[in-house]
C-alpha atoms as a PDB file:
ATOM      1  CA  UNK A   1     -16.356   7.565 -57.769  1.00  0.00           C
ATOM      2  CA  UNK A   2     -15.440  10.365 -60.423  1.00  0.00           C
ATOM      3  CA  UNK A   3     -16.527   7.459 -63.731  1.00  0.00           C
ATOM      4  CA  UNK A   4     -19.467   6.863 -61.802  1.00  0.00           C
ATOM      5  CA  UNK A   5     -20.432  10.587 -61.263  1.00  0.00           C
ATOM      6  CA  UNK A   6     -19.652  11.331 -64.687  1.00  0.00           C
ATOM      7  CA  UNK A   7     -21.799   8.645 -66.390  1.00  0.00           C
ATOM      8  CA  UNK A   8     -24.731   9.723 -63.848  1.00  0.00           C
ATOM      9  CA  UNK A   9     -24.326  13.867 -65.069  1.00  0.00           C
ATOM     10  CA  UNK A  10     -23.882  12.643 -68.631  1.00  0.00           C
ATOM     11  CA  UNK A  11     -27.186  10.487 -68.142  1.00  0.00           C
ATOM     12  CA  UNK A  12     -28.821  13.589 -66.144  1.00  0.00           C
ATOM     13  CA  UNK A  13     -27.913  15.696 -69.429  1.00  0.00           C
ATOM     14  CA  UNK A  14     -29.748  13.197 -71.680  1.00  0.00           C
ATOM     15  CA  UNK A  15     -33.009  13.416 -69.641  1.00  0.00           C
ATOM     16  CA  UNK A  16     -33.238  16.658 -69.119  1.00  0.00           C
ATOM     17  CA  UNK A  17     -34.375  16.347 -72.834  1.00  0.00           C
ATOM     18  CA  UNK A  18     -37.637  14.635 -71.448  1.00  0.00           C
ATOM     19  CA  UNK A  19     -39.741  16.339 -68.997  1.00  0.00           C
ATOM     20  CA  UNK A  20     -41.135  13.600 -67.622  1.00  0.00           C
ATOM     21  CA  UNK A  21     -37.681  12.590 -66.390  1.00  0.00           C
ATOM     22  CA  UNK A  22     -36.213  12.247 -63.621  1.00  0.00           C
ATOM     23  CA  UNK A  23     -32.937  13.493 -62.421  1.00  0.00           C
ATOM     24  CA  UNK A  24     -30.257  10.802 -60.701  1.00  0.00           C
ATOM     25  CA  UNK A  25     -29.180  11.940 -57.005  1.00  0.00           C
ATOM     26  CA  UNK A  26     -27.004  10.384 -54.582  1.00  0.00           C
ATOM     27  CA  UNK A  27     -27.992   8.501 -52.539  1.00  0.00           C
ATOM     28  CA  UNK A  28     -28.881   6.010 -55.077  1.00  0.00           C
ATOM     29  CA  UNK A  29     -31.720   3.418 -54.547  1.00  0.00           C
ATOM     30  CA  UNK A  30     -31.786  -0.238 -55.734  1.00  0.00           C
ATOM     31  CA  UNK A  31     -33.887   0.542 -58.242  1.00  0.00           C
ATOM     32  CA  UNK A  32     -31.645   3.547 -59.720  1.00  0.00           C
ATOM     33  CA  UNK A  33     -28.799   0.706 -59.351  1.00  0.00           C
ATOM     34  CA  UNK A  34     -30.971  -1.314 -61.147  1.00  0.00           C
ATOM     35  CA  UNK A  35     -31.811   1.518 -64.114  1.00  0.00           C
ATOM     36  CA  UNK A  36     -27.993   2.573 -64.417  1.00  0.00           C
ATOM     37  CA  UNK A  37     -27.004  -1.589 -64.812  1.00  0.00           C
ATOM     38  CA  UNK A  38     -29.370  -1.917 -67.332  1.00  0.00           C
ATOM     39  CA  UNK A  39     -27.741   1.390 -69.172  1.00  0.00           C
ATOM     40  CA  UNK A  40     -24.385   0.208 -69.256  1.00  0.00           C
ATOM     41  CA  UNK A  41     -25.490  -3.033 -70.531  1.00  0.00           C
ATOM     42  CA  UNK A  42     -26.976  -1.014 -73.189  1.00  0.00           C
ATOM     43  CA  UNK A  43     -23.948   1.038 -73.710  1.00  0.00           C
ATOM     44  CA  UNK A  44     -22.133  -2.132 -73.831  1.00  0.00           C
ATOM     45  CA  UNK A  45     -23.923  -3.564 -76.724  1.00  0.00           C
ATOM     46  CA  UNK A  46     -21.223  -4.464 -79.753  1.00  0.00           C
ATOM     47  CA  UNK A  47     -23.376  -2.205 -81.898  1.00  0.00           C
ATOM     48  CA  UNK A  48     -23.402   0.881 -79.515  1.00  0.00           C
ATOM     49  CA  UNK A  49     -20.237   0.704 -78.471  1.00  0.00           C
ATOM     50  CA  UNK A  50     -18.264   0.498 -81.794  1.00  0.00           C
ATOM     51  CA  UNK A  51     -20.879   3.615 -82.814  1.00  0.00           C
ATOM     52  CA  UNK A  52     -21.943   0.780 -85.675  1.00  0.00           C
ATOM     53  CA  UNK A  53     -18.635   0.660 -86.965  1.00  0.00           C
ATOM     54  CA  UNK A  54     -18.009   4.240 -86.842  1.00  0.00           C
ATOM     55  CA  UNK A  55     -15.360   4.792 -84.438  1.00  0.00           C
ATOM     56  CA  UNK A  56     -12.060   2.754 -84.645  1.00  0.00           C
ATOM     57  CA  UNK A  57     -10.908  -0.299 -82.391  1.00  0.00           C
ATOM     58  CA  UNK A  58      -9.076   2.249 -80.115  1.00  0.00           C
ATOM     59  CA  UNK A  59     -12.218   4.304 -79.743  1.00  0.00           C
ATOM     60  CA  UNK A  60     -14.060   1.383 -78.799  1.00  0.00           C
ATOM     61  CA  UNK A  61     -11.496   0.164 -76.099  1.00  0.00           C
ATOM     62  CA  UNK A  62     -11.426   3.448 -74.743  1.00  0.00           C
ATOM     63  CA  UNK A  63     -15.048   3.605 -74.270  1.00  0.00           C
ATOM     64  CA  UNK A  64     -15.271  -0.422 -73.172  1.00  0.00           C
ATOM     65  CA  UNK A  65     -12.782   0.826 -70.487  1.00  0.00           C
ATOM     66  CA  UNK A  66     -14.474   3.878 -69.557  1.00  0.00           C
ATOM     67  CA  UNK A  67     -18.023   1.394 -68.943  1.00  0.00           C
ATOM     68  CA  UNK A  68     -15.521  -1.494 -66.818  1.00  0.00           C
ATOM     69  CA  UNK A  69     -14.601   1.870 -64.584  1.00  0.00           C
ATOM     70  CA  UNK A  70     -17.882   2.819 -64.332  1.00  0.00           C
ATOM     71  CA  UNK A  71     -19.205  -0.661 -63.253  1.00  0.00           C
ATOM     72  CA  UNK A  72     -16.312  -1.145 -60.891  1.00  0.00           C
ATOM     73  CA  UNK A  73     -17.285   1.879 -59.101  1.00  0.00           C
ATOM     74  CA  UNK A  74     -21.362   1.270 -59.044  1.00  0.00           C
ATOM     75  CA  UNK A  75     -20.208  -2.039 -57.260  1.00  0.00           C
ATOM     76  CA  UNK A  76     -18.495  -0.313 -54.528  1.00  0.00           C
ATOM     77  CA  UNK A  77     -20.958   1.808 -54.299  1.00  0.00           C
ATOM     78  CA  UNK A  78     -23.411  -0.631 -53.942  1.00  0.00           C
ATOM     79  CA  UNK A  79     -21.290  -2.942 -51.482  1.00  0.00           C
ATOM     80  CA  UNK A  80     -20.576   0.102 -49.199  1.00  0.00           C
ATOM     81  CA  UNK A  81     -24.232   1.003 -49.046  1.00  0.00           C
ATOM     82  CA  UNK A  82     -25.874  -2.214 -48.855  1.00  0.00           C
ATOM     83  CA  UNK A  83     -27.487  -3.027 -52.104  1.00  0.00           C
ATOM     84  CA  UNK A  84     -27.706  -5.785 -54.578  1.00  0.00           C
ATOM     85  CA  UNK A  85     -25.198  -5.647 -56.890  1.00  0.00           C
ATOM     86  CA  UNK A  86     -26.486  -5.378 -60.616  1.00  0.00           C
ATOM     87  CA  UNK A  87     -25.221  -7.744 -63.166  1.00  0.00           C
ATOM     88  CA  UNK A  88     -23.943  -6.540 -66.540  1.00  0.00           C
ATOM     89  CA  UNK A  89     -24.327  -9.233 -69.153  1.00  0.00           C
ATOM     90  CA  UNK A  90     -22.999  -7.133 -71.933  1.00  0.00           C
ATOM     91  CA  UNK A  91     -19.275  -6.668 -69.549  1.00  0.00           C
ATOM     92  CA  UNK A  92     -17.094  -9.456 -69.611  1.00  0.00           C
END
């Protein structure tokens, strides 16, 4: 669960630039699930991923697979502890 830990710090870093955030703690609750699904679909988006053209191909890959790592983990996580399982739209 080490992608999925990461992308939940790197989210926690993010908010702590809003106060009226709040941090992401294990364990996680279907809506949390929910929040992080709709993140990485967000993440996923052609124009946020490629940085709007920004980055190169092999950037992008690395990032796409960083995202698919991710996911597979929140599904585990969310098979092991009995929630729904999100779907991503933007993750193919």
């Amino acid at each position: 669960m080490k992608n999925l830990k990461s992308y939940i710090d790197n989210r926690n870093q993010w908010n702590s630039f809003f106060p009226n955030s709040k941090q992401i703690t294990f364990p996680l609750d279907q809506n949390t699930v929910n929040d992080l699904a709709r993140s990485l679909d967000s993440d996923l988006s052609p124009e946020n991923l490629h940085c709007d053209g920004e980055i190169s191909a092999t950037q992008a890959q690395n990032k796409y697979n960083y995202y698919g790592r991710v996911i597979k983990e929140l599904d585990r996580y969310c098979a092991g502890q009995g929630l729904t399982t999100p779907i991503v739209e933007e993750y193919y």
